[in-house]
Protein backbone atom coordinates (compact mmCIF):
# COMPACT_ATOMS: atom_id res chain seq x y z
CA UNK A 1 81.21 71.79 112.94
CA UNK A 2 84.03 73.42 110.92
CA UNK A 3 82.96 74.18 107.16
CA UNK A 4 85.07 73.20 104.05
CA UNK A 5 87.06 76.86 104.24
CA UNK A 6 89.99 74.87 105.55
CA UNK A 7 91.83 77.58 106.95
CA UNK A 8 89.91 80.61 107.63
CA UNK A 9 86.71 78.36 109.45
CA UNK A 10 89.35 77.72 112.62
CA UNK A 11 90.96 81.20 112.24
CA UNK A 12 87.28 82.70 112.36
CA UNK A 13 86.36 80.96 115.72
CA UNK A 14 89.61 82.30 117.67
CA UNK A 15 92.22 79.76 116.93
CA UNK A 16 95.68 81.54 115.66
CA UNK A 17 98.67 80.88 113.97
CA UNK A 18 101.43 79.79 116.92
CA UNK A 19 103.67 82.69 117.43
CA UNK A 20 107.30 81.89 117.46
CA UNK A 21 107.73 81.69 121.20
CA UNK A 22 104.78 78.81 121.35
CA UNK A 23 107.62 76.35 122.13
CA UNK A 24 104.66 73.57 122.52
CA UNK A 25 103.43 74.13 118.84
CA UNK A 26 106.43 74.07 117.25
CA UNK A 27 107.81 71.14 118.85
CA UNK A 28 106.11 68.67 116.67
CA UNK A 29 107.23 70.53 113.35
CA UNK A 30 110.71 70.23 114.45
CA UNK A 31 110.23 66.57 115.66
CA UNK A 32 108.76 66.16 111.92
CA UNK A 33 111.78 68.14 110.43
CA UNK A 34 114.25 66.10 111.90
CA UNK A 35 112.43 62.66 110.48
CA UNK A 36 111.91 64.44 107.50
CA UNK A 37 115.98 64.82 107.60
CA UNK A 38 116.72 61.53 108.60
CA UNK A 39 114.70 59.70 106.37
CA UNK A 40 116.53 62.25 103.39
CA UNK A 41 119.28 61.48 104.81
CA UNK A 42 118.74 57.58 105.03
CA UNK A 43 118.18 57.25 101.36
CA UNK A 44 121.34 59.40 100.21
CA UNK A 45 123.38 57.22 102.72
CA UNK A 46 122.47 54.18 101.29
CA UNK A 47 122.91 55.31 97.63
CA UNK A 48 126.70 56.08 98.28
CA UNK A 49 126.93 52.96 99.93
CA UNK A 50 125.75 51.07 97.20
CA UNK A 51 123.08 49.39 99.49
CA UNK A 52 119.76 50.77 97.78
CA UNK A 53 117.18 48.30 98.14
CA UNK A 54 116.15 46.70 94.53
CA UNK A 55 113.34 48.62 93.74
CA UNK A 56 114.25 52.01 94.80
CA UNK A 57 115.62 53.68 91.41
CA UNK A 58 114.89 50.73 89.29
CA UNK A 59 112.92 52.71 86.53
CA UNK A 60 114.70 55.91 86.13
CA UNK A 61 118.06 55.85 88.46
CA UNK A 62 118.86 59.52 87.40
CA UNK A 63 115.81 61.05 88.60
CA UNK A 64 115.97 58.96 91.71
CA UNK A 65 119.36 60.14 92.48
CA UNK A 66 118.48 63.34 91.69
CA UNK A 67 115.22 63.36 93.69
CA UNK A 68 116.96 62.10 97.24
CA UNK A 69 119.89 64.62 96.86
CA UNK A 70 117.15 67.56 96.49
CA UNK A 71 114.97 65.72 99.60
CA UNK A 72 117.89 66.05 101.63
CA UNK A 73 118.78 69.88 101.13
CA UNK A 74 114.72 70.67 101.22
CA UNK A 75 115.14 68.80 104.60
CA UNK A 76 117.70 70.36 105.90
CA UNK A 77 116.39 74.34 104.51
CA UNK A 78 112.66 73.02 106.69
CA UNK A 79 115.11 72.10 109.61
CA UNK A 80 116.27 75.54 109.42
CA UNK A 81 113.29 77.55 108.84
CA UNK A 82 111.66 75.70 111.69
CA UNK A 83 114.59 76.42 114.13
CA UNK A 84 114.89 80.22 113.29
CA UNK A 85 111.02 80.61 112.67
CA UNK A 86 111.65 82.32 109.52
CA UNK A 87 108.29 81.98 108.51
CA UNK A 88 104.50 81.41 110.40
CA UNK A 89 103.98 77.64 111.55
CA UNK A 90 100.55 76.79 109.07
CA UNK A 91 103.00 78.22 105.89
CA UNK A 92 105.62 75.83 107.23
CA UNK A 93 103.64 72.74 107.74
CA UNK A 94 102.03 73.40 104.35
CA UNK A 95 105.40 73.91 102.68
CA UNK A 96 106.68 70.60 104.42
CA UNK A 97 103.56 68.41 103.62
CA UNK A 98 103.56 70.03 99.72
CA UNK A 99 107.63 69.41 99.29
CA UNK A 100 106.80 65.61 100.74
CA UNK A 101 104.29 64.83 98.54
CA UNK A 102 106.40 65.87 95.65
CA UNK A 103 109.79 64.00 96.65
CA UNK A 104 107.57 61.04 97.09
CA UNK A 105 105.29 60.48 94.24
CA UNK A 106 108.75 61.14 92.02
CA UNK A 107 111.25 58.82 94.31
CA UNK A 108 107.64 56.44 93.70
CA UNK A 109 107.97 57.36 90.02
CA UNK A 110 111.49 56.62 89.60
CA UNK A 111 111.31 53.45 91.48
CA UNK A 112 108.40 51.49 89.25
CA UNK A 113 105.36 53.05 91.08
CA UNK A 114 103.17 51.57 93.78
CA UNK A 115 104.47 48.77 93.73
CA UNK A 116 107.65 50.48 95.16
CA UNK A 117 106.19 50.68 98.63
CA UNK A 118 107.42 53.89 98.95
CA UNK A 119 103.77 55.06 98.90
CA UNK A 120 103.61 54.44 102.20
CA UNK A 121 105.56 56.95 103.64
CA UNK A 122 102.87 59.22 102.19
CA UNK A 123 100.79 58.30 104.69
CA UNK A 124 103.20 59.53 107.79
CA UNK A 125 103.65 62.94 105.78
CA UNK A 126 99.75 63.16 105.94
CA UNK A 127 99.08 62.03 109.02
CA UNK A 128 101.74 64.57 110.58
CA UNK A 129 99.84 67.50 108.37
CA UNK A 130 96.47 66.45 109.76
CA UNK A 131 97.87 66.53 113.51
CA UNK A 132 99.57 70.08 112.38
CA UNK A 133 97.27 71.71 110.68
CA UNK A 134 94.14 73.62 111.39
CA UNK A 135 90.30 73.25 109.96
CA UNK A 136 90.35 70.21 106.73
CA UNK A 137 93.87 70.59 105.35
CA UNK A 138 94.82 67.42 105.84
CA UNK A 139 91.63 66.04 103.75
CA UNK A 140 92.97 68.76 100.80
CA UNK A 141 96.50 67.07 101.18
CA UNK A 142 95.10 63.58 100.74
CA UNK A 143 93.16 64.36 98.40
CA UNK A 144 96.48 65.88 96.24
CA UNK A 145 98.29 62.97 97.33
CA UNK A 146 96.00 60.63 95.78
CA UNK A 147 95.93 62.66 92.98
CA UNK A 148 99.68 62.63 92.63
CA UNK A 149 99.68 58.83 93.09
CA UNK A 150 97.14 58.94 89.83
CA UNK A 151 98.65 61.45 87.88
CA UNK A 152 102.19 58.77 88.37
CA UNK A 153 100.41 55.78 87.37
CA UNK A 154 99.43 57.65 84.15
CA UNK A 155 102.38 59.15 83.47
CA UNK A 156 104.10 55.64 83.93
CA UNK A 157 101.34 53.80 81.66
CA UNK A 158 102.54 56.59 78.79
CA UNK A 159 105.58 56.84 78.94
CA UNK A 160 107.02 53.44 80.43
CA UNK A 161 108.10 50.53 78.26
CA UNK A 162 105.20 48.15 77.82
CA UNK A 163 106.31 45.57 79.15
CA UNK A 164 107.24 47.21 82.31
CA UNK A 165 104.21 49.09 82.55
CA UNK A 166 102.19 46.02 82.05
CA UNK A 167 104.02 45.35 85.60
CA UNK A 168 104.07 48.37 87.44
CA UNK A 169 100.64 49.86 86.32
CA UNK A 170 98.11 48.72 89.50
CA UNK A 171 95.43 51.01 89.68
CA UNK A 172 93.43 49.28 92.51
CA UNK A 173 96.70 49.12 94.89
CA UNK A 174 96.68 53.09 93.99
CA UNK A 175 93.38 53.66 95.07
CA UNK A 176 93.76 51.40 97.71
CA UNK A 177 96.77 53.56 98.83
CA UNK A 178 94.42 56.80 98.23
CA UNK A 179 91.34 55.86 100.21
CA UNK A 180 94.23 54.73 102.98
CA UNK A 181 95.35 58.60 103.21
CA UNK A 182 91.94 60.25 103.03
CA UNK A 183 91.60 57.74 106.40
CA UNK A 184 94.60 59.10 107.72
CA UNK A 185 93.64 62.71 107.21
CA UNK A 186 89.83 62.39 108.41
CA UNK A 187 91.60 59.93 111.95
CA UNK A 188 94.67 62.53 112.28
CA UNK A 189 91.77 65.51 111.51
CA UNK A 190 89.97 64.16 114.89
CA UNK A 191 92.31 63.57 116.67
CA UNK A 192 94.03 66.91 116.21
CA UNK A 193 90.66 68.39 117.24
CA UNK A 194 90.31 66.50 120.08
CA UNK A 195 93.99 67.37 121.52
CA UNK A 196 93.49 71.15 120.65
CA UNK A 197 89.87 71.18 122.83
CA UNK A 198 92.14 69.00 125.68
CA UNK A 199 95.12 71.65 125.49
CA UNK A 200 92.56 74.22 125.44
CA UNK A 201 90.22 73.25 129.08
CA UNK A 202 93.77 72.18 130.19
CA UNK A 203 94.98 75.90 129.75
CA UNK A 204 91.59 76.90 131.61
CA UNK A 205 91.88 74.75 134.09
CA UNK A 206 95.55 75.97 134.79
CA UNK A 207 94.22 79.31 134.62
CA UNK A 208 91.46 78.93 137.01
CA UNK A 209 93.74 76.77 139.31
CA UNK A 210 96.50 80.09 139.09
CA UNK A 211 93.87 82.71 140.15
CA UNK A 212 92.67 80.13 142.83
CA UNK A 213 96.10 79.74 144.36
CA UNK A 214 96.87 83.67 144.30
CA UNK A 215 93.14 84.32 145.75
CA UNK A 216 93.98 81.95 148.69
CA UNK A 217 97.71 83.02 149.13
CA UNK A 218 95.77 86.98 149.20
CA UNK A 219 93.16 85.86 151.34
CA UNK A 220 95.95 84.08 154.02
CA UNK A 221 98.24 87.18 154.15
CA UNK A 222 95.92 89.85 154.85
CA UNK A 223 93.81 87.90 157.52
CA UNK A 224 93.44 89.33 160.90
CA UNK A 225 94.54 85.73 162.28
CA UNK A 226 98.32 84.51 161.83
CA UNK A 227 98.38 81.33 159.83
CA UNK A 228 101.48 79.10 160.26
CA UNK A 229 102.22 75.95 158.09
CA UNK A 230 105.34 73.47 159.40
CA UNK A 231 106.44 70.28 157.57
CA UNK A 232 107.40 66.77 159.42
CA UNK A 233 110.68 68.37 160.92
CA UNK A 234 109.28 71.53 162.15
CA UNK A 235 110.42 73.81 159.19
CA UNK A 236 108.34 76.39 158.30
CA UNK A 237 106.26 76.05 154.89
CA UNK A 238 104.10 79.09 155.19
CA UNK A 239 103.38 81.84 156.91
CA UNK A 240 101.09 85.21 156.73
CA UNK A 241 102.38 88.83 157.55
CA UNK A 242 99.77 88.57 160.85
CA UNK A 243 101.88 85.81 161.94
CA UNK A 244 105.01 87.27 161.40
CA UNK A 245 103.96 90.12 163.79
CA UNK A 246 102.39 87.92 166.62
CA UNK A 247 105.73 85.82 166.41
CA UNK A 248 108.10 89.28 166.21
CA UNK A 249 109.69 87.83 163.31
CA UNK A 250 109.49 91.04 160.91
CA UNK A 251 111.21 90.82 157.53
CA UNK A 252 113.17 87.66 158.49
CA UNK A 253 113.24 85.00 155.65
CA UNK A 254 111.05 82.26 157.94
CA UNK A 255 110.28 80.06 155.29
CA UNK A 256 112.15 76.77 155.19
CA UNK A 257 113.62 77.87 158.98
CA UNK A 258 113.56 75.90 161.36
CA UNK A 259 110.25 76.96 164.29
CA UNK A 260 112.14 75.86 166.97
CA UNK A 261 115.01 78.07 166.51
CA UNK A 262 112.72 80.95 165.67
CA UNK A 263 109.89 80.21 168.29
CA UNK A 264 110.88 77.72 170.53
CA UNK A 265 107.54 77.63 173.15
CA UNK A 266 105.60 77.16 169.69
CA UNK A 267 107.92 73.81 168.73
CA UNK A 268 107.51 72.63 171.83
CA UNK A 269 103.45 73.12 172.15
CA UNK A 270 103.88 71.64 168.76
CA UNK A 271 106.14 68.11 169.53
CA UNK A 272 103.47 67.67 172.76
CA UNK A 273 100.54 67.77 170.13
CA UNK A 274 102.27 65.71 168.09
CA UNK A 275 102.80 62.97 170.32
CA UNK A 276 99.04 63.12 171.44
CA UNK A 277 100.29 64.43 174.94
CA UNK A 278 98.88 67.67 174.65
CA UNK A 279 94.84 68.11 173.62
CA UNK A 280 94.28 71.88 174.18
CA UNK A 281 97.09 74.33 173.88
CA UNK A 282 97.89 77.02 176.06
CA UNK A 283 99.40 81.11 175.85
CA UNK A 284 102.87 81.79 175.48
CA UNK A 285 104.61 84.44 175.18
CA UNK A 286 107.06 85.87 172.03
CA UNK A 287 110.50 86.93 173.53
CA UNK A 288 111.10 89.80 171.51
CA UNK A 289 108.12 91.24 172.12
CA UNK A 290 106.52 90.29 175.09
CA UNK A 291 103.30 89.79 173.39
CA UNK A 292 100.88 86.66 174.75
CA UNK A 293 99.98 84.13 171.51
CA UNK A 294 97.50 81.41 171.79
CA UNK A 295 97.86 79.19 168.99
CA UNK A 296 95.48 76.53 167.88
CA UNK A 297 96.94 73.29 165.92
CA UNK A 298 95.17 71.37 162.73
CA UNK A 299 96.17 67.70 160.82
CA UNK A 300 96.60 68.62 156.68
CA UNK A 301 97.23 66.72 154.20
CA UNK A 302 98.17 63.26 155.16
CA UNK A 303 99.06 64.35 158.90
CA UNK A 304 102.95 64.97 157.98
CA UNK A 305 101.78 68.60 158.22
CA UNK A 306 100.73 70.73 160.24
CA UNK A 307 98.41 73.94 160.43
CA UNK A 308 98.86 76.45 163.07
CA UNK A 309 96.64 79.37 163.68
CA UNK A 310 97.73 82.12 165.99
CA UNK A 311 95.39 84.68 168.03
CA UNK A 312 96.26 87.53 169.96
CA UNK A 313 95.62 87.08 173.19
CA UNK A 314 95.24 90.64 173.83
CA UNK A 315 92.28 90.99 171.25
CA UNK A 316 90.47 87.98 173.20
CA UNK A 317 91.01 89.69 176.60
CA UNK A 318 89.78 92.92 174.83
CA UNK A 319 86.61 91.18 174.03
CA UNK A 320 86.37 89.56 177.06
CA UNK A 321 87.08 93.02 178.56
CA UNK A 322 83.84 94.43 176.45
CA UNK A 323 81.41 91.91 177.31
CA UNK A 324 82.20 92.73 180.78
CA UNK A 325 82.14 96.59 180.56
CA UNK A 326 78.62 96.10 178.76
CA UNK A 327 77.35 93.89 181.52
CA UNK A 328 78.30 96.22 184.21
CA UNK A 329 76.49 99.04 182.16
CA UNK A 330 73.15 97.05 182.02
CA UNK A 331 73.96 96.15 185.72
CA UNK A 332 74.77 100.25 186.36
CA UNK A 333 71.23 101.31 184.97
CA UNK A 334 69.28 99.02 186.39
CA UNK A 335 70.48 99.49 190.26
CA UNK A 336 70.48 103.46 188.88
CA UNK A 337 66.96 103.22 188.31
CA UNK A 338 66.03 101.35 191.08
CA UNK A 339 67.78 104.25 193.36
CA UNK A 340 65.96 106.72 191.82
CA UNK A 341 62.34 105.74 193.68
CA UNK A 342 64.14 105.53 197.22
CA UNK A 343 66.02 109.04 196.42
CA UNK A 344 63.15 110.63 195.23
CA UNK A 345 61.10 110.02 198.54
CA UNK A 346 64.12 110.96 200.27
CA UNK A 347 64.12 114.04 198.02
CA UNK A 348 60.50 115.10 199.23
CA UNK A 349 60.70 114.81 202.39
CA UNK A 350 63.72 116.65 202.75
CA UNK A 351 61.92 119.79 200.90
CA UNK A 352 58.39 118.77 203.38
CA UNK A 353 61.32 119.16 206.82
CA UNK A 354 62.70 122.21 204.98
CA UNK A 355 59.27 123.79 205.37
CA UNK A 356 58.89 123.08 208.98
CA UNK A 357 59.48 125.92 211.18
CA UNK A 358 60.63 124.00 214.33
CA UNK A 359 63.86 123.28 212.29
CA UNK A 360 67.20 125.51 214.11
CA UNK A 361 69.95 126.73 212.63
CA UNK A 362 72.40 123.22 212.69
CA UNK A 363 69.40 121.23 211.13
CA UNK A 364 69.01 123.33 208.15
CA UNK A 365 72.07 123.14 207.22
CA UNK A 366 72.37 119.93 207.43
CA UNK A 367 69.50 119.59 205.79
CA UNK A 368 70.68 121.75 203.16
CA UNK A 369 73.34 119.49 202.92
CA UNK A 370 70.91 116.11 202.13
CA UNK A 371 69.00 118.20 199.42
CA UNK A 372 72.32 119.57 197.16
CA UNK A 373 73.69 115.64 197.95
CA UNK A 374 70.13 114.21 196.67
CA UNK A 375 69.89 116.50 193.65
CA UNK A 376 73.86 115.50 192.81
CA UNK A 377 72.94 111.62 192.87
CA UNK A 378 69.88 112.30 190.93
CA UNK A 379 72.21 114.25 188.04
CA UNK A 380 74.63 110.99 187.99
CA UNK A 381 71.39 108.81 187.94
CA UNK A 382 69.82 110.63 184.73
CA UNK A 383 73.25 110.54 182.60
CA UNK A 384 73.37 106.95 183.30
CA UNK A 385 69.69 106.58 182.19
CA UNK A 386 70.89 109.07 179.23
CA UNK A 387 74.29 106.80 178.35
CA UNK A 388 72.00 103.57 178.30
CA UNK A 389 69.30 104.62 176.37
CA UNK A 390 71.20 106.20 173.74
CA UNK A 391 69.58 105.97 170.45
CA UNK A 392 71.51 105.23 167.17
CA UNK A 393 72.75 107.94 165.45
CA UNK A 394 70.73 110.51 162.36
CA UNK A 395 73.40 112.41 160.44
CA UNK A 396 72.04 115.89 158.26
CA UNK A 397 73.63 117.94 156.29
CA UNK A 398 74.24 121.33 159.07
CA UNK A 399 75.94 124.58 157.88
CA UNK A 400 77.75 125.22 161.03
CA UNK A 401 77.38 129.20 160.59
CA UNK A 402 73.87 129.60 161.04
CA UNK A 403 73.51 126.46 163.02
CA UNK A 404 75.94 127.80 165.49
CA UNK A 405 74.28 131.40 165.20
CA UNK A 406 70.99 129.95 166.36
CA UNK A 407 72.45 127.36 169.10
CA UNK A 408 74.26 131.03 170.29
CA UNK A 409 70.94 132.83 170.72
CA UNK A 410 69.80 130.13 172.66
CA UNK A 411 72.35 129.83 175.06
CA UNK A 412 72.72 133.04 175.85
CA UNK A 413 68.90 132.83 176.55
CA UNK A 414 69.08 129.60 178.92
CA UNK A 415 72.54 130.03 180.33
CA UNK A 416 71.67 133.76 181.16
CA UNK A 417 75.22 135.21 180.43
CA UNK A 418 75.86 138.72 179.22
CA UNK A 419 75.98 139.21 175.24
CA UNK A 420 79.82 140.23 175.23
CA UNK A 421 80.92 136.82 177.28
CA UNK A 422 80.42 134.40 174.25
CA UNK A 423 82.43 135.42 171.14
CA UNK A 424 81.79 133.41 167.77
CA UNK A 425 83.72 132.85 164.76
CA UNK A 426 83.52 130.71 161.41
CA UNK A 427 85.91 131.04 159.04
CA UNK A 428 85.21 129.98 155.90
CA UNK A 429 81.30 130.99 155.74
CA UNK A 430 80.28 128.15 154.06
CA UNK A 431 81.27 124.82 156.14
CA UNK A 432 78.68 122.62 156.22
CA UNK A 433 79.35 118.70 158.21
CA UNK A 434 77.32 115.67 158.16
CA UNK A 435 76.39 115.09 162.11
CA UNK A 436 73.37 114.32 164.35
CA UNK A 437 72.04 117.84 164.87
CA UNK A 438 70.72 116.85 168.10
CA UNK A 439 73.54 114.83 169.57
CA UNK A 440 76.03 117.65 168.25
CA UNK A 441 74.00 119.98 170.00
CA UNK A 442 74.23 118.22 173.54
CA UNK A 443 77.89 118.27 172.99
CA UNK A 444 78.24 121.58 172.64
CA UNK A 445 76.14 122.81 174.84
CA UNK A 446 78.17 120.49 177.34
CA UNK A 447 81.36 122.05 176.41
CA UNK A 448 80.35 125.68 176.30
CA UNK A 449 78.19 125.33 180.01
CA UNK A 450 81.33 123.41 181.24
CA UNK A 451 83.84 126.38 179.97
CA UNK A 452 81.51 129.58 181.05
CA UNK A 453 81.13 127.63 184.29
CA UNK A 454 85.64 127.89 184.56
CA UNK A 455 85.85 131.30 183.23
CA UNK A 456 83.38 132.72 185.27
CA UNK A 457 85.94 135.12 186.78
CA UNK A 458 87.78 135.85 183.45
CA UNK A 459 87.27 139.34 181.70
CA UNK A 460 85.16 139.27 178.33
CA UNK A 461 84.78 137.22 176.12
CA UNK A 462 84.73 134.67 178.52
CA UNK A 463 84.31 131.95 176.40
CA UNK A 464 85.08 131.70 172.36
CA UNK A 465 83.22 129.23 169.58
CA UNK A 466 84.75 128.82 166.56
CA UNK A 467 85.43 126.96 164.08
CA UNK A 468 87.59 126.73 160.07
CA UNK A 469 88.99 123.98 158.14
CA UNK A 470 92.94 123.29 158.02
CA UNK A 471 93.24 120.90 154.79
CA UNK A 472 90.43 118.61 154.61
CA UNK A 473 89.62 118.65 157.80
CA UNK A 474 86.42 120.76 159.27
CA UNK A 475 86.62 121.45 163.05
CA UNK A 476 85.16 123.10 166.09
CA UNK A 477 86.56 124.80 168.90
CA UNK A 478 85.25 125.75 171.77
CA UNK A 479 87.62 127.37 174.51
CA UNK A 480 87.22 129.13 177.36
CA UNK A 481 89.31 132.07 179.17
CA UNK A 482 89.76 129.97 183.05
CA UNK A 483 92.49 129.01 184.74
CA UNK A 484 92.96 125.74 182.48
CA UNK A 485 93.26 122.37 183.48
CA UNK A 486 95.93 120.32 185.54
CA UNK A 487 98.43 118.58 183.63
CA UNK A 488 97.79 115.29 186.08
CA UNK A 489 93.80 115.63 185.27
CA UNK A 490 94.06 115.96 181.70
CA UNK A 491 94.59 112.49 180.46
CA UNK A 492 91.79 111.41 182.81
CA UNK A 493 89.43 113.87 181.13
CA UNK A 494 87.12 111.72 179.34
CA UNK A 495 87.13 108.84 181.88
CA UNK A 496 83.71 108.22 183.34
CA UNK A 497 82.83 109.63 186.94
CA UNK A 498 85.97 112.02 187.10
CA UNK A 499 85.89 115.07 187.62
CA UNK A 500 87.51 118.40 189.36
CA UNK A 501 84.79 119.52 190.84
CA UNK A 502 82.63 118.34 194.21
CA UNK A 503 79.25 119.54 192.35
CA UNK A 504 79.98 117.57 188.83
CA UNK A 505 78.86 114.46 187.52
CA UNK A 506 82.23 113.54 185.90
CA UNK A 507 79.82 111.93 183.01
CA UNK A 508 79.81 115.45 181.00
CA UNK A 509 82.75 115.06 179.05
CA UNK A 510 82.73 110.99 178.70
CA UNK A 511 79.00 111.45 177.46
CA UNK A 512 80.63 114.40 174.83
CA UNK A 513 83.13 111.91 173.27
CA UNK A 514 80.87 108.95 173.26
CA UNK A 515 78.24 110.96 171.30
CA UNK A 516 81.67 112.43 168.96
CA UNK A 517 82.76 108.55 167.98
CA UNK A 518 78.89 107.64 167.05
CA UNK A 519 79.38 110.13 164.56
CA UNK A 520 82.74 109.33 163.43
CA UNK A 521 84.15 112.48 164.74
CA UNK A 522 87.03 113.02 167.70
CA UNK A 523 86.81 114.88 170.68
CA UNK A 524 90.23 115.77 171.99
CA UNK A 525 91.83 118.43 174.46
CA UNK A 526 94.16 121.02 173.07
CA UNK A 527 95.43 123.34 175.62
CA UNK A 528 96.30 126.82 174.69
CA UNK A 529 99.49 128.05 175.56
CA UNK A 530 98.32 131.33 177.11
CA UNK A 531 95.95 129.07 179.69
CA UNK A 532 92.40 128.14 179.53
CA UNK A 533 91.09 124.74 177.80
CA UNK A 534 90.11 124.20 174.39
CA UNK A 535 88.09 121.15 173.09
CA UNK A 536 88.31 120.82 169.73
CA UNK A 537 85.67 118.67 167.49
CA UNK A 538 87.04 117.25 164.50
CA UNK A 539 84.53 115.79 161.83
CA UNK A 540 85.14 112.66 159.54
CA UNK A 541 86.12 113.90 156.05
């Protein structure tokens, strides 16, 4: 409830003054100005005219005459105080209700008191301060309008003639006439209330319903699916920037354009859904770009309208593409461990003949030739397994100096090369990556076998590690000294099964990058100028 402070209580709970751009505030107060003008206005006009009704002036003509002339210029000074907002709206509306009250009671006054009737227009003045006005004003102007109205009656009971006073003295049609404003204020008080809390969830609700539209409107533009909107005759109400891509159209204006000059295949899938002669809809493709669309047509609204997504069909073939790849690698494992029981007896018997000294010459060669063949298929067979049964990924923080100090030592132990062949470099001291230690290990222990294995006829170092940070990014290189790799095998590097080699795998490298991307790092080929190969490995930031 709002206490008795009339004008601070509202103030305290948030509600200001209307500034002077608040064109829906200040409205009203003009709406009352001009009345207020016309009604001034109304009463001169009829004075020159010599058409005042009987009553009006009837006591004391010279103050009545005096009193409408003065009306009419305070009317017109509100009128222009309200149009230039000279001053704040409650000090106008105060001003206004305080200079009616006066003009009133006097015109009353001058006109032989309540009798008059002109007490009645006290009632619009408070009415329109009570609608106006914030907190209980308009209860504190009734209440100094009915104490005007008193302070008349007196002031015509002393001062009148008796026999006129005797006439115009009617003290319960005055308090009548008060207990009628103090109704007005406490209805208009209400009712002002009531259209301030309306205005107020109104302004909410607009609010809420602004941040909803822009939300959706965000939400449409940046989906990965083109979303397409056409009226009854095929003109474009909305579109997203996906759509605009799938359909070639750039920067081009489409809304309000016609789709069947833009996109003609889409009108027409369109005009056959339309007319029911059409149930599923089928690819087409964009003319400027080549590119294969399906779209996918929706009822909105009443039916005049229609919703169109659009899909890349290129992403759905990629998918498609996927689930295929990742059958055929279940498939691939399984028949790869299945081989390995009948190639392992194979295996063994070929090492039991190899021990048989009946064998000649031609045998044990070819026998030779069944054991290097086994032990190949058995190397493919176990980086299948490997690839399959790839676990998920456990980054650490590694400082690649002494990490790749120690993973040196060890090489050079395992790989049996001379201590001069491997040279190793990190420059800053102090890079340190987040990676799988294990997995990172396996790849570069693939890379540096692979390049020592190429440079095995180079001079020392044969092979070189390093690795250094070029802006923020940390990488590791390792290259070897050999005679480098074909330009028409390099872009097939990383394929699965290739390779340059009759010995290999061709699952070395592809196994290398596959284990590089579950740690959000790239594995690419960067080939010196002065020959060899270089891989580089460049970590995520």
């Amino acid at each position: 409830m709002v206490t008795a402070a009339p004008l601070l209580s509202e103030t305290a709970k948030g509600e200001k003054s209307p500034g002077p751009h608040d064109i829906d505030h200040w409205k009203p107060l003009g709406y009352l100005a001009i009345y207020r003008l016309l009604l001034a206005g109304l009463l001169v006009a009829l004075y020159l005219l010599k058409l005042t009704p009987t009553p009006f002036g009837s006591l004391y003509p010279a103050l009545y005459v005096a009193v409408i002339y003065g009306y009419l210029a305070a009317a017109f000074l509100a009128g222009i105080a309200v149009r230039t907002r000279m001053l704040p709206f409650h000090t106008l509306v105060d001003i206004h209700t305080f200079t009616d009250i006066a003009c009133i009671t006097l015109l009353m006054h001058a006109s032989g008191g309540v009798d008059s009737g002109l007490g009645m227009l006290l009632v619009v003045s408070v009415a329109a301060a009570g609608l106006l006005s914030v907190g209980r004003t308009a209860t504190l102007f009734a209440a100094l309008a009915t104490l005007a109205i008193l302070i008349e009656q007196s002031l015509l009971y002393l001062n009148a003639p008796a026999h006129i006073a005797r006439e115009a003295i009617n003290y319960p049609q005055a308090g009548m006439l008060g207990a009628t404003l103090f109704a007005t204020a406490a209805l208009a008080h209400t009712l002002a209330r009531r259209i301030r809390a309306s205005e107020k969830l109104a302004q909410q609700r607009g609010i809420d319903l602004a941040n909803m539209a822009q939300l959706t409107d965000y939400v449409i533009q940046h989906m990965q699916t083109g979303v397409l909107v056409t009226d009854a005759g095929g003109h474009i109400r909305l579109i997203n920037a996906t759509a605009r891509q799938l359909l070639g159209l750039g920067a081009k204006p489409a809304a309000g354009a016609a789709l069947e000059q833009l996109v003609p295949a889409l009108q027409k899938q369109l005009q056959s859904w339309r007319a029911g002669e059409r149930q599923t809809s089928s690819l087409f493709e964009v003319p400027h770009t080549g590119q294969q669309v399906l779209p996918h047509f929706m009822p909105i609204g009443n039916g005049a309208d229609s919703l169109i997504f659009l899909e890349d069909a290129s992403d759905a073939s990629q998918q498609a593409q996927q689930l295929k790849l990742a059958s055929l690698g279940r498939l691939t494992a399984s028949i790869a461990h299945e081989i390995r029981n009948p190639l392992g007896a194979i295996s063994h018997a070929g090492e039991l003949l190899e021990e048989s000294p009946a064998l000649e010459t031609g045998d044990k060669r070819l026998l030779r030739i069944i054991l290097e063949q086994s032990k190949r298929i058995n190397a493919i067979i176990e980086s299948v397994l490997h690839l399959g049964r790839r676990n998920r990924t456990h980054p650490e923080h590694i400082e690649l100096g002494p990490w790749l100090q120690r993973f040196l030592e060890e090489f050079q132990r395992i790989a049996t090369c001379q201590p001069g062949d491997i040279r190793l470099s990190v420059e800053p001291t102090d890079l340190a990556v987040q990676f799988d230690p294990t997995q990172l290990h396996q790849i570069v222990w693939n890379l540096s076998l692979n390049g020592l294995r190429h440079a095995a006829a180079a001079p020392a170092p044969k092979l070189e590690i390093s690795a250094g940070r070029s802006g923020d990014d940390i990488w590791l290189d390792v290259r070897d000294h050999g005679p480098g790799i074909p330009p028409e095998a390099a872009e097939h590097l990383f394929e699965p099964f290739f390779t340059t080699e009759g010995k290999g795998t061709g699952l070395g490298l592809y196994l290398a990058r596959e284990l590089t991307e579950s740690n959000r790092a790239r594995l690419i080929c960067l080939p010196p100028p002065d020959g060899g190969a270089r891989f580089r490995l460049l970590f995520a930031r």
